[in-house]
Protein backbone atom coordinates (compact mmCIF):
# COMPACT_ATOMS: atom_id res chain seq x y z
CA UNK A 1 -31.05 -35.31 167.56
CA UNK A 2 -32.03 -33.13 164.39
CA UNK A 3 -35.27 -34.14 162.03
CA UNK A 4 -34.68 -32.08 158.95
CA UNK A 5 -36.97 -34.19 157.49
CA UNK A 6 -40.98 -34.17 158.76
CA UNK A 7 -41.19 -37.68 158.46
CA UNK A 8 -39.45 -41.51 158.35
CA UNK A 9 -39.92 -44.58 156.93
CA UNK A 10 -38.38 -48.45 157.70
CA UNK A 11 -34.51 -48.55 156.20
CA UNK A 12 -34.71 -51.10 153.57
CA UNK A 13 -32.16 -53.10 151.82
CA UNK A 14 -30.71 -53.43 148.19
CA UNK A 15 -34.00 -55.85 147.84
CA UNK A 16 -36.41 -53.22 149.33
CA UNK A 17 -36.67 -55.77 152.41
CA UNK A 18 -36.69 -53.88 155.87
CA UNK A 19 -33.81 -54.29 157.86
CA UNK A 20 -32.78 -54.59 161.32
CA UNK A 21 -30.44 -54.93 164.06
CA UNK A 22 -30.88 -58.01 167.08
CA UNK A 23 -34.83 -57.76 165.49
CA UNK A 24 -34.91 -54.26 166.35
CA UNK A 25 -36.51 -52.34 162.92
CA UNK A 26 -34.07 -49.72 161.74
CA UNK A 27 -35.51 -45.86 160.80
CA UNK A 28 -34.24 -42.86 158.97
CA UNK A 29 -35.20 -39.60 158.38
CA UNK A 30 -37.49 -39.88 154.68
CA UNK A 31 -39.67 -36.43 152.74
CA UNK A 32 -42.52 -38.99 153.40
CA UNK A 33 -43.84 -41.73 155.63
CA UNK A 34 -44.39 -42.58 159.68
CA UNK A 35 -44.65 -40.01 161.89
CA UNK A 36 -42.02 -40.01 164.66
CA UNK A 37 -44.05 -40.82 166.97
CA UNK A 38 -44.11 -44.69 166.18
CA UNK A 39 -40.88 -45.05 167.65
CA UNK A 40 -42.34 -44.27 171.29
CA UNK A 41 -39.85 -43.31 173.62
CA UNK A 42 -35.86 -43.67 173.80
CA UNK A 43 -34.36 -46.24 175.34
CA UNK A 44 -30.66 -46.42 176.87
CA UNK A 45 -28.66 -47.05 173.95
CA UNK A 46 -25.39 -47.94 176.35
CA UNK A 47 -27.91 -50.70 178.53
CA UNK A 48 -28.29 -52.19 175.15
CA UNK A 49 -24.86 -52.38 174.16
CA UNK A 50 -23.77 -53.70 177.78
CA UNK A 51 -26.68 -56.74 177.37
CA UNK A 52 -25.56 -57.65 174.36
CA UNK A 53 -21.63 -57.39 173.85
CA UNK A 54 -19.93 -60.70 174.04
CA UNK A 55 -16.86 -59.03 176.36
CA UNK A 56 -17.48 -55.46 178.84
CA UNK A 57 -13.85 -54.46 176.32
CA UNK A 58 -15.28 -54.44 173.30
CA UNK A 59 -17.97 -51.50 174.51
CA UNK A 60 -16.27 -48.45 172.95
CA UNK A 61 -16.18 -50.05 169.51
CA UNK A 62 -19.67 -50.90 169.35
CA UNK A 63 -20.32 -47.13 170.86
CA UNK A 64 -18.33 -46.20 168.29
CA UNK A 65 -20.66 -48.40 165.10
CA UNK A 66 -23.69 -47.09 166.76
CA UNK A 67 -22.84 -43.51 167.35
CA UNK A 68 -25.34 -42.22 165.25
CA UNK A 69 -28.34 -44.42 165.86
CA UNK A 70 -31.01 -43.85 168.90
CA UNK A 71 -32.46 -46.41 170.72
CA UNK A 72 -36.03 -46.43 171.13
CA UNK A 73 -38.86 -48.56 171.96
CA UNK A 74 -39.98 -49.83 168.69
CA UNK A 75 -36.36 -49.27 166.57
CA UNK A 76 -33.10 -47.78 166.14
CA UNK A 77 -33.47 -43.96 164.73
CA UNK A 78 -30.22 -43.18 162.67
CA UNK A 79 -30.21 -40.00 163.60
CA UNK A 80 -26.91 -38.82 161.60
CA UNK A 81 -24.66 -40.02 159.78
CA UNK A 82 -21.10 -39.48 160.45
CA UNK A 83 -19.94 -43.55 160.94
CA UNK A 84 -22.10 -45.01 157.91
CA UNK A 85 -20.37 -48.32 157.73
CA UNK A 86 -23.05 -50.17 159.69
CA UNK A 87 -25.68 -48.15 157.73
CA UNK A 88 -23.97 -49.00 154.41
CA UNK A 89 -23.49 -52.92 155.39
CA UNK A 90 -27.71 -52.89 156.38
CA UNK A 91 -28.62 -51.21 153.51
CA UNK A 92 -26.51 -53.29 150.87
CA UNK A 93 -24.24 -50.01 149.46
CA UNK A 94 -21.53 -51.52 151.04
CA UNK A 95 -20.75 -55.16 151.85
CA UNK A 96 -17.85 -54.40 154.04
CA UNK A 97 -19.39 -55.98 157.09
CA UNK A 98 -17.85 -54.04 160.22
CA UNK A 99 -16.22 -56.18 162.46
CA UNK A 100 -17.80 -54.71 165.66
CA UNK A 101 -21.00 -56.62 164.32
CA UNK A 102 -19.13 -59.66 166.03
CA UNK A 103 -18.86 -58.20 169.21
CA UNK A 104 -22.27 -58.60 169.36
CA UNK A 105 -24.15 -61.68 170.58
């Protein structure tokens, strides 16, 4: 996972409301804010998606939305971003909502 940046902050919306996933705070990589350490320690990010996919099938595609975030303790880390679209939908640039979102319970 790289950190080009020394710190992160709370992803917020078009509003400047923090947002989230299943009440899990989302995180990205910011020039100023929380230290890394508030996010504690990873998680299993596949766990997660297998306790909380409406059907074992629909696993890859979630994977696949999530492939840049990192589960941890206190909140998903995007840690890259090469699939933005569930970054984009969060953050209001985009209001394409992905359709893996309702593969999700």
């Amino acid at each position: 996972m790289s950190r080009p940046m020394e710190k992160l902050r709370r992803a917020l919306n078009g509003c400047a409301g923090p947002i989230s996933l299943k009440g899990i705070p989302i995180y990205h990589n910011w020039s100023k804010g929380e230290d890394y350490s508030i996010l504690g320690q990873p998680l299993n990010k596949d766990n997660w998606i297998r306790e909380n996919i409406k059907n074992p099938d629909d696993y890859d595609a979630v994977w696949m939305m999530l492939a840049d975030w990192v589960l941890f303790e206190n909140g998903w880390f995007i840690a890259d971003y090469t699939n933005k679209s569930l970054y984009y939908y969060k953050t209001q640039i985009s209001y394409k909502r992905p359709y893996e979102l309702d593969y999700i319970q």
